[in-house]
PDB file of N, CA and C in Angstrom:
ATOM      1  N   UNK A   1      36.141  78.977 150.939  1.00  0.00           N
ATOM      2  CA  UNK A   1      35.786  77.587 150.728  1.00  0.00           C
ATOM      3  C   UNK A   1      36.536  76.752 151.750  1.00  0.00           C
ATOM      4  N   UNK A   2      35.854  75.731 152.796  1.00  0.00           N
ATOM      5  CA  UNK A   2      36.659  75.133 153.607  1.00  0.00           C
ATOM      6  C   UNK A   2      37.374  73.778 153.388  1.00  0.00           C
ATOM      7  N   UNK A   3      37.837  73.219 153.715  1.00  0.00           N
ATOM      8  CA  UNK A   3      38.327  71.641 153.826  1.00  0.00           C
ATOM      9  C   UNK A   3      37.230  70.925 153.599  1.00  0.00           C
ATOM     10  N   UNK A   4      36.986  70.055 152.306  1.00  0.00           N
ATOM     11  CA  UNK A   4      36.409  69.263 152.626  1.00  0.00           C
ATOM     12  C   UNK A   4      36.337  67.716 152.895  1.00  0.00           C
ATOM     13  N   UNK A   5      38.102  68.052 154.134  1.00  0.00           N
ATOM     14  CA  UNK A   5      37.761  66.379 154.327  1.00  0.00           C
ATOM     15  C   UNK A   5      37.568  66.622 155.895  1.00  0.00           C
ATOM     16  N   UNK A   6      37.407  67.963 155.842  1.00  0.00           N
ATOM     17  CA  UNK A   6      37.223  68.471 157.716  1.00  0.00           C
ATOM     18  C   UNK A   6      36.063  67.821 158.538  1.00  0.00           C
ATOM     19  N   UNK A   7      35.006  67.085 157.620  1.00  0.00           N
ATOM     20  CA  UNK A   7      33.716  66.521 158.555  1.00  0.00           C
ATOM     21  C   UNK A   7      34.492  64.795 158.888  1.00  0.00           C
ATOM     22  N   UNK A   8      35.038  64.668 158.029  1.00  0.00           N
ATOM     23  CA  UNK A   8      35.897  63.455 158.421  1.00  0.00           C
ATOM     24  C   UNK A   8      36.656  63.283 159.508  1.00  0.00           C
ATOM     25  N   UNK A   9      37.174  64.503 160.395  1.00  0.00           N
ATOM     26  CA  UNK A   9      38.330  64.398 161.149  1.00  0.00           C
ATOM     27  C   UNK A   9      37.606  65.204 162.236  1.00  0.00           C
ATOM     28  N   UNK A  10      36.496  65.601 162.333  1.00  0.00           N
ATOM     29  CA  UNK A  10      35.905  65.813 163.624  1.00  0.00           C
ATOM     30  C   UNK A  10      35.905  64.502 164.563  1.00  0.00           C
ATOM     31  N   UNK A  11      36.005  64.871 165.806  1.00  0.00           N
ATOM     32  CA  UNK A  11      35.421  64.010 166.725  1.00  0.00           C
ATOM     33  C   UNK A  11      34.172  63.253 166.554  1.00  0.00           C
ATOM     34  N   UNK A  12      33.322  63.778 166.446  1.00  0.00           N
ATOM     35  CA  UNK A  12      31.892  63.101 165.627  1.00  0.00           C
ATOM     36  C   UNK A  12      31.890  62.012 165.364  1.00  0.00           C
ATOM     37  N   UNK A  13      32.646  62.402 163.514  1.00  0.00           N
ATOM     38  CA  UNK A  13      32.685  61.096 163.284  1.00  0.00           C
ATOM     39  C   UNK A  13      33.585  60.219 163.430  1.00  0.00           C
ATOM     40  N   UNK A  14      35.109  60.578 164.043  1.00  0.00           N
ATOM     41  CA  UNK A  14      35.415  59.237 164.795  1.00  0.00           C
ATOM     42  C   UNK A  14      34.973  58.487 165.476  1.00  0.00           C
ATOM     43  N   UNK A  15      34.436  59.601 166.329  1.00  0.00           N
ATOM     44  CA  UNK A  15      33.247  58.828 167.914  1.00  0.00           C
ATOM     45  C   UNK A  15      32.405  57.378 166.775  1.00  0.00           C
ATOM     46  N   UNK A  16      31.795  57.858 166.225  1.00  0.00           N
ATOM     47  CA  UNK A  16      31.031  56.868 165.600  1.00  0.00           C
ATOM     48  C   UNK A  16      31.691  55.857 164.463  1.00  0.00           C
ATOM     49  N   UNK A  17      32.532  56.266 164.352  1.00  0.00           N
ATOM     50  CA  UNK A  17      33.452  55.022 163.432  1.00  0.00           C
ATOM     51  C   UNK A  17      33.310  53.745 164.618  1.00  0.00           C
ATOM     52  N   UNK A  18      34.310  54.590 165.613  1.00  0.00           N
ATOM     53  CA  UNK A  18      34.456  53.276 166.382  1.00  0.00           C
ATOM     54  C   UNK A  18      33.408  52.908 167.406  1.00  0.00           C
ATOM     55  N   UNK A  19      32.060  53.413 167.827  1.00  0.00           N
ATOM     56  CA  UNK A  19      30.858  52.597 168.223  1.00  0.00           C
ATOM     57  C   UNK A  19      30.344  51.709 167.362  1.00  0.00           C
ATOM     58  N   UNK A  20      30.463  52.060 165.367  1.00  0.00           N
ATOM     59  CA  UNK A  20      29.873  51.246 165.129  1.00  0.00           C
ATOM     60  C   UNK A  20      30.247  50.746 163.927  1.00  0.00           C
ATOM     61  N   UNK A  21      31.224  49.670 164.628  1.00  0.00           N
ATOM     62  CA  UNK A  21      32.368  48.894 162.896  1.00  0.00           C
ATOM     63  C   UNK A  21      31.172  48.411 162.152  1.00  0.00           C
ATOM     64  N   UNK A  22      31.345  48.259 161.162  1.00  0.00           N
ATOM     65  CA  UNK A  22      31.190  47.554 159.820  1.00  0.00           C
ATOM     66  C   UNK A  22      31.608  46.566 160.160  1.00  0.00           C
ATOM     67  N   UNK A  23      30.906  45.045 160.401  1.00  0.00           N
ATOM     68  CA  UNK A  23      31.341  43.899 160.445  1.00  0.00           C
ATOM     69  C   UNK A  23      32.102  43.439 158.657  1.00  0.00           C
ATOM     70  N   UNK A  24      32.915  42.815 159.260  1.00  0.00           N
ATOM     71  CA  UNK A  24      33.721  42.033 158.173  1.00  0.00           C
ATOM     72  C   UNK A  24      33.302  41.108 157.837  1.00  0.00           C
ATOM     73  N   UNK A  25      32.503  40.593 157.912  1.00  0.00           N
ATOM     74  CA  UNK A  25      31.849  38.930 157.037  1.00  0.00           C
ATOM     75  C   UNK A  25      30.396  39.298 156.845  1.00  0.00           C
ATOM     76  N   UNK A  26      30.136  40.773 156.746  1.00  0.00           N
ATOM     77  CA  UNK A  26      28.714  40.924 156.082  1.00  0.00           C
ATOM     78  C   UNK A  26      28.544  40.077 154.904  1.00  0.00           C
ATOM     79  N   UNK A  27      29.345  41.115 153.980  1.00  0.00           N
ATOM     80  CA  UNK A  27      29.484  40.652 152.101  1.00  0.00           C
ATOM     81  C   UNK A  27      29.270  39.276 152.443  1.00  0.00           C
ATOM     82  N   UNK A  28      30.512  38.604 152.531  1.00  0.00           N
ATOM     83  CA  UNK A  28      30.874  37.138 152.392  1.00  0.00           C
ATOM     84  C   UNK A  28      29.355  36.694 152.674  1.00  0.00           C
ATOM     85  N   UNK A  29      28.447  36.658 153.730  1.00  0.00           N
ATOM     86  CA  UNK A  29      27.303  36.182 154.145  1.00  0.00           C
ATOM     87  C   UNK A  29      26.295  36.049 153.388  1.00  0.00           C
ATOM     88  N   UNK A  30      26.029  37.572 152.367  1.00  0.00           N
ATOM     89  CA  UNK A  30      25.004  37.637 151.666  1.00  0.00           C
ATOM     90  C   UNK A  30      25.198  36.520 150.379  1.00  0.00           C
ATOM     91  N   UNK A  31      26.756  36.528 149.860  1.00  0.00           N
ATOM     92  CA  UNK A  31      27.354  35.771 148.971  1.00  0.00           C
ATOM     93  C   UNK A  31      26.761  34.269 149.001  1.00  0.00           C
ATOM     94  N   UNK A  32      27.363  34.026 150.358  1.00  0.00           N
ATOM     95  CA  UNK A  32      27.127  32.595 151.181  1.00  0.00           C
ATOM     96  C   UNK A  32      25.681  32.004 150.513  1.00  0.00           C
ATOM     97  N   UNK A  33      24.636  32.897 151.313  1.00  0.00           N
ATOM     98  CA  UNK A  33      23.377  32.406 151.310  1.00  0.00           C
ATOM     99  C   UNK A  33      22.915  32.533 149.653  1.00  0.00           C
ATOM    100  N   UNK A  34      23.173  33.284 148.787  1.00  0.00           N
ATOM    101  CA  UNK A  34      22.893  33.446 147.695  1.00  0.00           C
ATOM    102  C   UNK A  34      23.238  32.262 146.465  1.00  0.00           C
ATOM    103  N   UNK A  35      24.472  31.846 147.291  1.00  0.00           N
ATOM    104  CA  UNK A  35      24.946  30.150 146.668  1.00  0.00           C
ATOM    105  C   UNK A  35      24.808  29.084 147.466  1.00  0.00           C
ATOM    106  N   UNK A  36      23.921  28.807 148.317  1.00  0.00           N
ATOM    107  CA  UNK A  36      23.569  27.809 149.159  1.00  0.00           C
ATOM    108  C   UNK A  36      22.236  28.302 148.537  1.00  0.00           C
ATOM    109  N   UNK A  37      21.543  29.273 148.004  1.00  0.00           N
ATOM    110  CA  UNK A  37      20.118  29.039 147.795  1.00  0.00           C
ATOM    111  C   UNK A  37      19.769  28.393 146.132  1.00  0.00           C
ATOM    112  N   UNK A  38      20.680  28.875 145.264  1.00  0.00           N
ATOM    113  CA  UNK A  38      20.847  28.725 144.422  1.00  0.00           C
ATOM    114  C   UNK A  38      21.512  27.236 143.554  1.00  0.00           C
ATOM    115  N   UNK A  39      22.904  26.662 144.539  1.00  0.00           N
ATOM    116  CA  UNK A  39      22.964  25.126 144.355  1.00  0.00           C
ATOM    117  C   UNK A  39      22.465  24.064 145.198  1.00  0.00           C
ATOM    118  N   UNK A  40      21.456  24.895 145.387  1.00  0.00           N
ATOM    119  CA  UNK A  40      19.935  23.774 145.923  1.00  0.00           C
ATOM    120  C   UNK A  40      19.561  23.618 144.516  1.00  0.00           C
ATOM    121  N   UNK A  41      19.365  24.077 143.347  1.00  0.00           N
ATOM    122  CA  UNK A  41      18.916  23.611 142.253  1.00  0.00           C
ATOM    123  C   UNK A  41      19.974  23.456 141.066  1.00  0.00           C
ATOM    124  N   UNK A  42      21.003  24.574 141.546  1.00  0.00           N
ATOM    125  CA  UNK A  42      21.171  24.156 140.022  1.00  0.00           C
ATOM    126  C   UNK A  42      22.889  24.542 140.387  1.00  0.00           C
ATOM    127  N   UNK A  43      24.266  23.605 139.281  1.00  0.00           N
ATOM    128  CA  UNK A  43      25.567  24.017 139.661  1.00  0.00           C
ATOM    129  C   UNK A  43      25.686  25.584 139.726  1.00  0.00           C
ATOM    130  N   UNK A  44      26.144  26.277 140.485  1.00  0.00           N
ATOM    131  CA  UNK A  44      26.440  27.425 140.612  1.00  0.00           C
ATOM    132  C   UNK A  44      28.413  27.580 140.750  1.00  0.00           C
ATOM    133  N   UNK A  45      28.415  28.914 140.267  1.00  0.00           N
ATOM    134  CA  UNK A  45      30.049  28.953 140.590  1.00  0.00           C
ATOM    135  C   UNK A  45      30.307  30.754 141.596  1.00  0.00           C
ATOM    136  N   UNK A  46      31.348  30.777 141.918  1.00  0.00           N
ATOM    137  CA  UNK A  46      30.935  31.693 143.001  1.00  0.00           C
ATOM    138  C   UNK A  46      31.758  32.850 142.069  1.00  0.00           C
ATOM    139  N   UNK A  47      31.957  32.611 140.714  1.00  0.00           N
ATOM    140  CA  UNK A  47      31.953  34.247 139.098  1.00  0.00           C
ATOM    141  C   UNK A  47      30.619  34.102 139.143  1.00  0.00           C
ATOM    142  N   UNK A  48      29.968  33.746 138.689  1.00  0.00           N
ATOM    143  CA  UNK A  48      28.434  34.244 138.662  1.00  0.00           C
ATOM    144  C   UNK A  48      27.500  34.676 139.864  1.00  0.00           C
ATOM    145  N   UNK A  49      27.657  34.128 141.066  1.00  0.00           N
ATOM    146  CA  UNK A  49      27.089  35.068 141.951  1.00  0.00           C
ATOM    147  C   UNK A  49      27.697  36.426 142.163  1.00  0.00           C
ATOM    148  N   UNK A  50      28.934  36.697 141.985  1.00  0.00           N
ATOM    149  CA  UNK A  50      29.596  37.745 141.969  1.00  0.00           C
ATOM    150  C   UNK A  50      29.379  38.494 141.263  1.00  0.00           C
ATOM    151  N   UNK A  51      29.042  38.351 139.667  1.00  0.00           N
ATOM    152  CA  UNK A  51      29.033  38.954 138.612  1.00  0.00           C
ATOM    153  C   UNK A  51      27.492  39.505 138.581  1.00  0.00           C
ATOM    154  N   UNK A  52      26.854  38.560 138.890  1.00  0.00           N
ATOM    155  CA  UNK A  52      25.466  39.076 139.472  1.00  0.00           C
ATOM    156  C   UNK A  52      25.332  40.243 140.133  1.00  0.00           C
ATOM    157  N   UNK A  53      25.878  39.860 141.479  1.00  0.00           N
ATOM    158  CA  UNK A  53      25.178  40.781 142.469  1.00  0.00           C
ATOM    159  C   UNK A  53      26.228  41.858 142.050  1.00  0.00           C
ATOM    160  N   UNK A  54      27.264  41.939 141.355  1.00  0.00           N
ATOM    161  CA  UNK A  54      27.751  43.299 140.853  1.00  0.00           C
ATOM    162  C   UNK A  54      26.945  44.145 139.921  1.00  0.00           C
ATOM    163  N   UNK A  55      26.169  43.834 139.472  1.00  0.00           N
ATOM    164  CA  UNK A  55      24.963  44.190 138.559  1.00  0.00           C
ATOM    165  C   UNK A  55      23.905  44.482 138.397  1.00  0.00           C
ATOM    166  N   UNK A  56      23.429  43.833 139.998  1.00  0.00           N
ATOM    167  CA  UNK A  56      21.903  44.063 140.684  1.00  0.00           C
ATOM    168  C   UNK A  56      21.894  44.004 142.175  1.00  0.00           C
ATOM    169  N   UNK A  57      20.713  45.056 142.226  1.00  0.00           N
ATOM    170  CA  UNK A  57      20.735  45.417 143.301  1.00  0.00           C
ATOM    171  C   UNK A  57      19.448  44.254 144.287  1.00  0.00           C
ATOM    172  N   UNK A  58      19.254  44.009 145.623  1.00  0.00           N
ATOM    173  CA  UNK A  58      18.042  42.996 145.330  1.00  0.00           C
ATOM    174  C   UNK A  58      18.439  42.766 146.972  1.00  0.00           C
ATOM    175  N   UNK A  59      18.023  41.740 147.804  1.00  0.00           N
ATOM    176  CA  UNK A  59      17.768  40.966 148.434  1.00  0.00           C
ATOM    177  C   UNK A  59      18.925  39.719 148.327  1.00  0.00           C
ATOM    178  N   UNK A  60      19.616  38.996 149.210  1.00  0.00           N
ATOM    179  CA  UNK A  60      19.723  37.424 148.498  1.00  0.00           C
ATOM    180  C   UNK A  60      18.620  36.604 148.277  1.00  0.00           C
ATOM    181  N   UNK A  61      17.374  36.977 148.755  1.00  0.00           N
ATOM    182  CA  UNK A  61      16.087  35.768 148.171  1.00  0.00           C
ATOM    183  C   UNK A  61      15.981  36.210 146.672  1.00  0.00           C
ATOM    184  N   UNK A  62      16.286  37.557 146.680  1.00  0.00           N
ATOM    185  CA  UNK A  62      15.776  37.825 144.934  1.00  0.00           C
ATOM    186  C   UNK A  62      17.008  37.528 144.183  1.00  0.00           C
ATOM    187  N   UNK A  63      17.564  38.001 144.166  1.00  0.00           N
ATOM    188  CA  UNK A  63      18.920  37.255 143.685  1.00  0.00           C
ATOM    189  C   UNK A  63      18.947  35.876 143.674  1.00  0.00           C
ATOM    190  N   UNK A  64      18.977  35.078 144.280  1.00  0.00           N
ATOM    191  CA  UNK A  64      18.754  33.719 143.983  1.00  0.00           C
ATOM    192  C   UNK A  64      17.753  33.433 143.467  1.00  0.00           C
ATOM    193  N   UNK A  65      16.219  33.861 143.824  1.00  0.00           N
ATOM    194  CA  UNK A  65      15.544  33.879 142.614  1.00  0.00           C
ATOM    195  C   UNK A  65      15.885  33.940 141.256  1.00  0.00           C
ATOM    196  N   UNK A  66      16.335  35.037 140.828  1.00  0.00           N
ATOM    197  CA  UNK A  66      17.407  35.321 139.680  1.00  0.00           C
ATOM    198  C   UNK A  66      17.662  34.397 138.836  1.00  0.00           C
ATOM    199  N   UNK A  67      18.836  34.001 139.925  1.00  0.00           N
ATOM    200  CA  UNK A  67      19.931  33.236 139.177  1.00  0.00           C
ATOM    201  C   UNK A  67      19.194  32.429 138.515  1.00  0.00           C
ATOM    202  N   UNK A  68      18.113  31.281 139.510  1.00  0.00           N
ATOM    203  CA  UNK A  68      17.865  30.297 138.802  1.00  0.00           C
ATOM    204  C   UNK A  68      16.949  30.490 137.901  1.00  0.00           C
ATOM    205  N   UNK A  69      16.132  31.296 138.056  1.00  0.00           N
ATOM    206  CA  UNK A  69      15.046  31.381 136.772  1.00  0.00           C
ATOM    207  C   UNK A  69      16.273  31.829 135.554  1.00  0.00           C
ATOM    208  N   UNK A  70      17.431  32.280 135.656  1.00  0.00           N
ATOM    209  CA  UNK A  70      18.547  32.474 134.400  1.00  0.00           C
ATOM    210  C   UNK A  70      18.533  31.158 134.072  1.00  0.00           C
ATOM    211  N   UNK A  71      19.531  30.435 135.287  1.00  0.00           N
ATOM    212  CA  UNK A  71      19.858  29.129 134.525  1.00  0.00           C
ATOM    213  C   UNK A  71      18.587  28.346 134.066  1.00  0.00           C
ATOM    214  N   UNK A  72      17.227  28.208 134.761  1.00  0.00           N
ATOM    215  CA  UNK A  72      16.421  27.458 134.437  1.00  0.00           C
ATOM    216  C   UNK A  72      16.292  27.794 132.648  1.00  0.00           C
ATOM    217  N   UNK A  73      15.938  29.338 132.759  1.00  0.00           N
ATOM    218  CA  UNK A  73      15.778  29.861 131.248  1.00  0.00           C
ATOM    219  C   UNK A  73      17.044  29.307 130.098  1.00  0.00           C
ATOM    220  N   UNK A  74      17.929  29.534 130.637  1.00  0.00           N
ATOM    221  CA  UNK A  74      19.133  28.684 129.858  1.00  0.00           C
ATOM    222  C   UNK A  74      19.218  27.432 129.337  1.00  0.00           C
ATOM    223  N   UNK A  75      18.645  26.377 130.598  1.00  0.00           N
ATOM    224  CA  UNK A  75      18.484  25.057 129.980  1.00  0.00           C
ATOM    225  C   UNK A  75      17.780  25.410 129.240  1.00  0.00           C
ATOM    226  N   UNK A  76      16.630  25.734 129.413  1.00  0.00           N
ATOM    227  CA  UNK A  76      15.589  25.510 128.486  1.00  0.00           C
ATOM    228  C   UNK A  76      15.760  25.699 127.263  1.00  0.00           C
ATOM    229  N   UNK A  77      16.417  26.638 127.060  1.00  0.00           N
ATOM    230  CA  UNK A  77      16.889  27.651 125.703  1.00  0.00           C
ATOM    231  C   UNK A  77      17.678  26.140 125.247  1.00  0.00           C
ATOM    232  N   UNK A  78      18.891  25.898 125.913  1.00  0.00           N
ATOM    233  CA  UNK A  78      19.703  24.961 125.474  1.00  0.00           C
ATOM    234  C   UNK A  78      19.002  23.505 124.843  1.00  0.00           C
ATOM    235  N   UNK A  79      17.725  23.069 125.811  1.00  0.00           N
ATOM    236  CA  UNK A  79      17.318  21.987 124.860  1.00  0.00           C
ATOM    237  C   UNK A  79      16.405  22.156 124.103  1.00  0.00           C
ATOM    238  N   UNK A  80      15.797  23.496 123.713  1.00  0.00           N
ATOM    239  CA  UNK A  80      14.941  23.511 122.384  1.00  0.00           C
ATOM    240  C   UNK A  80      15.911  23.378 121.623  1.00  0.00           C
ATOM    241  N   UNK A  81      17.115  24.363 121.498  1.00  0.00           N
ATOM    242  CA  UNK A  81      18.417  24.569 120.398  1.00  0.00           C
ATOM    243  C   UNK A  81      18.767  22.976 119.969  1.00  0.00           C
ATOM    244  N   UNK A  82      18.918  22.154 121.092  1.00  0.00           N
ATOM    245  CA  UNK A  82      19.517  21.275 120.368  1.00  0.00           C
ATOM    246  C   UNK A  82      18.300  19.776 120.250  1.00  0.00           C
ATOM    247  N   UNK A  83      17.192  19.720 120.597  1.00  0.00           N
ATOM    248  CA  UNK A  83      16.184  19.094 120.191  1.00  0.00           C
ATOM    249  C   UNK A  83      15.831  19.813 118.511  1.00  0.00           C
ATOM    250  N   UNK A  84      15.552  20.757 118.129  1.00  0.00           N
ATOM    251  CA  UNK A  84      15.447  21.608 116.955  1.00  0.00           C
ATOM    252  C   UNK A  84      16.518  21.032 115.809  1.00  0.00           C
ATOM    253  N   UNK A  85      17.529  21.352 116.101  1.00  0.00           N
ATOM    254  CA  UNK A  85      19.207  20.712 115.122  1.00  0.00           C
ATOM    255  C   UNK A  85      19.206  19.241 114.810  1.00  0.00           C
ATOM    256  N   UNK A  86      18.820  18.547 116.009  1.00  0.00           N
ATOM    257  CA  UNK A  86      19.364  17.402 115.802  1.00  0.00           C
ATOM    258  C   UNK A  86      18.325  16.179 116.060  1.00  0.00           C
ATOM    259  N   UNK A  87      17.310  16.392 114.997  1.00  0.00           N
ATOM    260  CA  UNK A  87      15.982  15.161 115.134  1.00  0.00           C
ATOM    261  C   UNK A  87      15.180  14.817 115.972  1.00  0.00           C
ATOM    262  N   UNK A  88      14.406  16.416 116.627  1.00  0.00           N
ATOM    263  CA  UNK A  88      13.816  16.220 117.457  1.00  0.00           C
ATOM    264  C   UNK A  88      12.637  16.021 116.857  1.00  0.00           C
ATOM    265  N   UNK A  89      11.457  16.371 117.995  1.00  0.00           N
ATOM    266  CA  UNK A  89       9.998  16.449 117.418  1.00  0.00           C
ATOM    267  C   UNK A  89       9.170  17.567 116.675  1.00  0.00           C
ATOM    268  N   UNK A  90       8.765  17.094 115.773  1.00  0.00           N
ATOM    269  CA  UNK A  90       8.087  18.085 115.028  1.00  0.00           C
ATOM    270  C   UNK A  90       7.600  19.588 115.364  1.00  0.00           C
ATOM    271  N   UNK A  91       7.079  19.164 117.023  1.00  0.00           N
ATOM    272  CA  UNK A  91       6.056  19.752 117.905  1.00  0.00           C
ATOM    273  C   UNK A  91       7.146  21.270 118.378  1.00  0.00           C
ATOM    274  N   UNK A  92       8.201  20.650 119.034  1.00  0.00           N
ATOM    275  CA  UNK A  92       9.469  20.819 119.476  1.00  0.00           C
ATOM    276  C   UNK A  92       9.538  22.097 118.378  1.00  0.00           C
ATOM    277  N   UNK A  93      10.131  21.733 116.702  1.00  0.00           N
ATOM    278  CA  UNK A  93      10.543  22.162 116.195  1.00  0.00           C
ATOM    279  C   UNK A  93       9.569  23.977 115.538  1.00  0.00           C
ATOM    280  N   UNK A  94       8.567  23.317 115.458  1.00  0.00           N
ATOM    281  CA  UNK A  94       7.065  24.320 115.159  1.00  0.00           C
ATOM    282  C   UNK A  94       7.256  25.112 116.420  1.00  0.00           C
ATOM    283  N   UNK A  95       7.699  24.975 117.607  1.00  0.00           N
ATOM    284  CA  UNK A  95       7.852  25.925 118.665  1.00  0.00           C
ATOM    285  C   UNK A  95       8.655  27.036 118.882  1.00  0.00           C
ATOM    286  N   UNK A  96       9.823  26.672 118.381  1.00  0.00           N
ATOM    287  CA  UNK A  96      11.252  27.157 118.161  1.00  0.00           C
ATOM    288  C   UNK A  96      10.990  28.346 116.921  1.00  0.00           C
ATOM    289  N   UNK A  97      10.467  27.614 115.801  1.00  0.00           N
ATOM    290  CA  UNK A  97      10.357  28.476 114.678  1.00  0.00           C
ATOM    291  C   UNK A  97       9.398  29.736 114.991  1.00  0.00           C
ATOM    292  N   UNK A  98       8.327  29.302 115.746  1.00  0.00           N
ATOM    293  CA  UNK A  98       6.964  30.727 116.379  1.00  0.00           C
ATOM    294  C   UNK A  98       7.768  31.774 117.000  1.00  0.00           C
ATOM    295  N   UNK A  99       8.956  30.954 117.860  1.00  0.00           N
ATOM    296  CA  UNK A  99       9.278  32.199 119.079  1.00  0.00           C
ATOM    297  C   UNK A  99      10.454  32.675 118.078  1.00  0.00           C
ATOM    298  N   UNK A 100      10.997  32.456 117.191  1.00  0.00           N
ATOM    299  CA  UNK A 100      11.939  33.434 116.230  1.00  0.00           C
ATOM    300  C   UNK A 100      11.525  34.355 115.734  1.00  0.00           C
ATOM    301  N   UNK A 101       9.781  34.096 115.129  1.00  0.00           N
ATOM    302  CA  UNK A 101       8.788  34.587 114.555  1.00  0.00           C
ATOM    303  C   UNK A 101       8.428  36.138 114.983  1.00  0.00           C
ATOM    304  N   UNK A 102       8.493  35.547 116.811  1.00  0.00           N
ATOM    305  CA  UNK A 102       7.639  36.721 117.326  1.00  0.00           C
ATOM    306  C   UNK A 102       8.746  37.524 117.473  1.00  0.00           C
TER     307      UNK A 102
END
């Protein structure tokens, strides 16, 4: 059974380590654009893009997609909840009660 950190320490792949670094401000970039696309609509904090893209795999267009259809879904959630509680409209309220339903 040989070494197996021996493909590591060939010439090979040093040769190619150093033709071809890994830029250092990839990550940060995808991050970047993913919260510049995202607090175009809505507050974003840079735990939730993180926590995100630790979780999914995607694009930053889809990912920011994402996010906001979350938060959009969130408000929404948030003002049936509290139109429903606290003297909203009937209409409002008959809506809330269907989607518990289903």
């Amino acid at each position: 059974m040989g070494n197996r950190n021996a493909c590591f320490s060939s010439p090979f792949y040093i040769l190619l380590l150093t033709v071809t670094p890994i830029p250092p401000t990839f990550p940060p970039q995808i991050m970047v654009s993913v919260m510049q696309a995202v607090s175009a609509q809505w507050p974003c904090t840079w735990s939730e893009v993180l926590s995100f893209r630790r979780d999914h795999v995607g694009t930053p267009e889809q990912a920011a997609r994402a996010i906001v259809y979350f938060k959009s879904q969130s408000q929404y959630r948030n003002s049936n909840n509290s139109s429903s509680s606290g003297g909203g409209s009937a209409a409002a309220a008959a809506v809330v009660r269907k989607k518990k339903l289903d």
